[in-house]
N, C-alpha and C. Protein backbone atom coordinates (compact mmCIF):
# COMPACT_ATOMS: atom_id res chain seq x y z
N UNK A 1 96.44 86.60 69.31
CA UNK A 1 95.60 87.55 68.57
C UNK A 1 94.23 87.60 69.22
N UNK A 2 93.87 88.60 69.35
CA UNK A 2 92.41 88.87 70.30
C UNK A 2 91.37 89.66 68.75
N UNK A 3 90.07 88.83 69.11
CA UNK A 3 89.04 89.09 68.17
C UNK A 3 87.91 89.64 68.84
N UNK A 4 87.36 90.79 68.17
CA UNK A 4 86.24 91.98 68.73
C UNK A 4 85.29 91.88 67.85
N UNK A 5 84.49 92.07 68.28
CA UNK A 5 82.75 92.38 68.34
C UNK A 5 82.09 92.89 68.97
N UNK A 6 81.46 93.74 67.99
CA UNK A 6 80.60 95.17 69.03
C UNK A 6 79.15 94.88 68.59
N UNK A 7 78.69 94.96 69.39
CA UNK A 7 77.27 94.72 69.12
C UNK A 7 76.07 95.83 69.97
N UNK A 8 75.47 96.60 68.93
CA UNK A 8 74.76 97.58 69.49
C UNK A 8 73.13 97.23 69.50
N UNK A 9 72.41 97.52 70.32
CA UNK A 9 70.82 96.91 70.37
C UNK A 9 70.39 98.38 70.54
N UNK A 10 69.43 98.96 69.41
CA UNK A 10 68.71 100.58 69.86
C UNK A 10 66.91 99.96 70.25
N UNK A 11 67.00 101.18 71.37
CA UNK A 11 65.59 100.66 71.70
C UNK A 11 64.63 102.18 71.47
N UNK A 12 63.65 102.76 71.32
CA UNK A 12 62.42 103.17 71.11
C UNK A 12 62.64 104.65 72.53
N UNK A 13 63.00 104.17 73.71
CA UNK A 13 63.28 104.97 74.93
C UNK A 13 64.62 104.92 75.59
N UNK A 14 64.96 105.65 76.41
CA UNK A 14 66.16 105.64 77.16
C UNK A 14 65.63 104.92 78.20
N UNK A 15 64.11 104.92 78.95
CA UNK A 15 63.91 103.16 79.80
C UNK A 15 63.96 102.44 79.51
N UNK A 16 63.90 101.84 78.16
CA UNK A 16 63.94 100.96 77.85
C UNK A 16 65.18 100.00 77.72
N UNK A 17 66.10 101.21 76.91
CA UNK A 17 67.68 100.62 77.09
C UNK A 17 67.97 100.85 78.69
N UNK A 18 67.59 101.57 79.46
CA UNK A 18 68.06 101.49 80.61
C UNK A 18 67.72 99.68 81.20
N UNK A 19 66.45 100.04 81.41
CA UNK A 19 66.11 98.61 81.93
C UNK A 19 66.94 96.64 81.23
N UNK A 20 67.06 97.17 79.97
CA UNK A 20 68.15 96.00 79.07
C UNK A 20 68.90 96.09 79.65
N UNK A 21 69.83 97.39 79.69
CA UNK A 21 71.39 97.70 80.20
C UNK A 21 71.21 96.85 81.81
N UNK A 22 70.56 97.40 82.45
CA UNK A 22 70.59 96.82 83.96
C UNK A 22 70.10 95.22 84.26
N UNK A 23 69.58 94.59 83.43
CA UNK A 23 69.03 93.48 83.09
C UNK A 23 70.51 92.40 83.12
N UNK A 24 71.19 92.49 82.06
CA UNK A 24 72.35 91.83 81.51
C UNK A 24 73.61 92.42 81.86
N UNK A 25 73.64 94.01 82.26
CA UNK A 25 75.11 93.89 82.63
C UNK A 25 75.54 93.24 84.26
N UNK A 26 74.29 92.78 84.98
CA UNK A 26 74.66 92.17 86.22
C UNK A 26 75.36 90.91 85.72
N UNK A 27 75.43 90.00 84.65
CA UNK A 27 76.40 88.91 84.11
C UNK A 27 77.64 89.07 83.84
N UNK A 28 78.13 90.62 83.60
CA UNK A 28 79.48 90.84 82.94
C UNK A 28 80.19 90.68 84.25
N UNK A 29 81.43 89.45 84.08
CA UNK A 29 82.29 88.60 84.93
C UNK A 29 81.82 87.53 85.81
N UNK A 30 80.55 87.14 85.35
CA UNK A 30 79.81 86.13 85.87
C UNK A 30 79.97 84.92 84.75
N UNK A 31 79.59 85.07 83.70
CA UNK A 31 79.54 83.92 82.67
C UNK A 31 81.30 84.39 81.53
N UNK A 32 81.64 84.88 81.79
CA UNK A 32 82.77 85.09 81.24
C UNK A 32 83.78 84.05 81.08
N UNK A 33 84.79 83.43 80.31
CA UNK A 33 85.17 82.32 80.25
C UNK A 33 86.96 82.69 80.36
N UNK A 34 87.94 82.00 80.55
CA UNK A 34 88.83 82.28 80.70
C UNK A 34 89.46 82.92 79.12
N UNK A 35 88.63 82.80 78.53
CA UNK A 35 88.71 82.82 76.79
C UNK A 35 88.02 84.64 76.01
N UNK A 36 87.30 84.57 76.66
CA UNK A 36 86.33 85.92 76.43
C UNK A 36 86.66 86.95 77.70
N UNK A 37 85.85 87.69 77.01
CA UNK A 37 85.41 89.15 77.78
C UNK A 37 84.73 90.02 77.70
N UNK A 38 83.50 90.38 78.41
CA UNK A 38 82.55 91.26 77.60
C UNK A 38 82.52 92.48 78.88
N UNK A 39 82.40 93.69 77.96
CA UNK A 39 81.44 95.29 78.49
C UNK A 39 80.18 95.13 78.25
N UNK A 40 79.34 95.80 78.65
CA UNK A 40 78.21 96.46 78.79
C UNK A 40 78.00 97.83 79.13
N UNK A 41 77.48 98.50 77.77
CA UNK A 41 77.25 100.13 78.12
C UNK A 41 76.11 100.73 77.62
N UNK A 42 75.47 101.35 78.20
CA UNK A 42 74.29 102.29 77.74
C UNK A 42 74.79 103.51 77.06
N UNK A 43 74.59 103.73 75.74
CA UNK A 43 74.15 105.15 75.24
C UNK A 43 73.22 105.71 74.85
N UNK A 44 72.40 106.28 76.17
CA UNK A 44 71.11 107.13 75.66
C UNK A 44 70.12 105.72 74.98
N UNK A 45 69.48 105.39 74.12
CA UNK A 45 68.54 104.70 73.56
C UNK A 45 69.43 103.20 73.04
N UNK A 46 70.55 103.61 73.30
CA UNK A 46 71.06 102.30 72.78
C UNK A 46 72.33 101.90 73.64
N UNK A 47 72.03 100.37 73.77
CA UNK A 47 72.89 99.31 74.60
C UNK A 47 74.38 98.93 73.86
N UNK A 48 75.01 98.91 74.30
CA UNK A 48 76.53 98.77 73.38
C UNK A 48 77.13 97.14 74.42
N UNK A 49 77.37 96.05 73.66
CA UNK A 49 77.97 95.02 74.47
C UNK A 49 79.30 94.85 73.78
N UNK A 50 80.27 94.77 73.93
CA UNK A 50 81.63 94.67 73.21
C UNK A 50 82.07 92.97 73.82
N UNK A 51 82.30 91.96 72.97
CA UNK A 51 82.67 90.55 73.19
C UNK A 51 84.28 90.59 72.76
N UNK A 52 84.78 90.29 73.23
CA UNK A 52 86.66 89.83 73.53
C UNK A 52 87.20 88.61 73.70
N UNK A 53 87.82 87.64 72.31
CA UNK A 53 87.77 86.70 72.96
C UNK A 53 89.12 85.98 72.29
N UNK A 54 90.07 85.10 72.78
CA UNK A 54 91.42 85.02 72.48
C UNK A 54 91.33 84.21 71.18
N UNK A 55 89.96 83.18 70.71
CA UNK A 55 90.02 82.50 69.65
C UNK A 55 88.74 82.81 68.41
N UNK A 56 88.58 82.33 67.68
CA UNK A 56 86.88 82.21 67.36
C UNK A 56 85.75 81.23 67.71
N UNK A 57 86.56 80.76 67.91
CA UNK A 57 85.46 79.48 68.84
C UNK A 57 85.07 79.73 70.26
N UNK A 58 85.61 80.72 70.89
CA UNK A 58 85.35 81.54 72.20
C UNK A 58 84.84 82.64 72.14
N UNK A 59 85.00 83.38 70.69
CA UNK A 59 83.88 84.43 70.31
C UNK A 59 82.34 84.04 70.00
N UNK A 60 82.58 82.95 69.02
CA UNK A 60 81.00 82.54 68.67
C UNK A 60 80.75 82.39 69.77
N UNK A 61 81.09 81.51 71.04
CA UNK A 61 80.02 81.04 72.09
C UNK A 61 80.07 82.37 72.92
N UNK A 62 80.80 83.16 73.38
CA UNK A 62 80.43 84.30 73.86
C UNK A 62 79.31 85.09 73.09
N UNK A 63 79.68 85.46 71.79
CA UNK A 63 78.22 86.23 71.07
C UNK A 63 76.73 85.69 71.26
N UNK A 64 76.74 84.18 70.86
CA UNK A 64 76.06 83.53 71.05
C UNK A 64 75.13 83.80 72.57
N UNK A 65 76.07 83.34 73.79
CA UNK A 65 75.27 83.62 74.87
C UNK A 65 74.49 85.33 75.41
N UNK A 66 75.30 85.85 75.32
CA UNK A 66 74.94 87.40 75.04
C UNK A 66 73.62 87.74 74.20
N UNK A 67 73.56 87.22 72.73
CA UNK A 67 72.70 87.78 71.95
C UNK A 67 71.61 87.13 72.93
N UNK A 68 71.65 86.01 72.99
CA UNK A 68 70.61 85.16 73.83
C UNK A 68 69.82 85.85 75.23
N UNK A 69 71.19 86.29 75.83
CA UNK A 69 70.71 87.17 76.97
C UNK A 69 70.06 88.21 76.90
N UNK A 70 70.32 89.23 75.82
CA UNK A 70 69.61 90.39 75.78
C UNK A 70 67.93 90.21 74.97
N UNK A 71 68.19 89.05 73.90
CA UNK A 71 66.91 88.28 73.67
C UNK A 71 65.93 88.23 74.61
N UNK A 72 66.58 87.68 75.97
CA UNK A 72 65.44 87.03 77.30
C UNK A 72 65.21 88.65 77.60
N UNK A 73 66.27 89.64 77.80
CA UNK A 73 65.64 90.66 78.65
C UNK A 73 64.48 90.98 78.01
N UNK A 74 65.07 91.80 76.31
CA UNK A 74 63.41 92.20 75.81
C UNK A 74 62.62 91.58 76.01
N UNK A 75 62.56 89.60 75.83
CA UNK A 75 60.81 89.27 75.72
C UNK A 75 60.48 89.56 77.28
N UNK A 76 60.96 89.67 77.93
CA UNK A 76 60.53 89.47 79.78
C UNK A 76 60.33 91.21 80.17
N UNK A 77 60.46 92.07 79.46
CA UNK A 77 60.82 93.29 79.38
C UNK A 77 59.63 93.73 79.09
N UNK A 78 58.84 93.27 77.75
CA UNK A 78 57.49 93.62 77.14
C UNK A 78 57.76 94.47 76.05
């Protein structure tokens, strides 16, 4: 059984989500676990990350690192 989570971040500008989007989707298949799986997509003002993961204990730590990541972009972002 595979468990989903979509997680959308809206930002203020389309640079702004641009610059997030390009920030964090250079990780998607980098930190990925044999357990998870994540997208990364821009729509217009808002970032879309979709987490995939075969258990829940491979979802939390996937969400987990993700939320974290897009966390660092905004504060480093301004």
């Amino acid at each position: 059984m595979s468990h989903d989570v979509l997680l959308e971040f809206d930002y203020e500008s389309d640079e702004r989500a641009t610059l997030i989007f390009r920030s964090v989707e250079r990780e998607v298949g980098e930190i990925d676990g044999d357990r998870s799986r994540t997208t990364v997509k821009r729509d217009g003002r808002t970032v879309v990350v979709r987490v995939s993961a075969d258990d829940l204990v491979a979802l939390r730590a996937a969400l987990n690192t993700w939320q974290t990541l897009v966390g660092v972009a905004e504060k480093v972002s301004g």
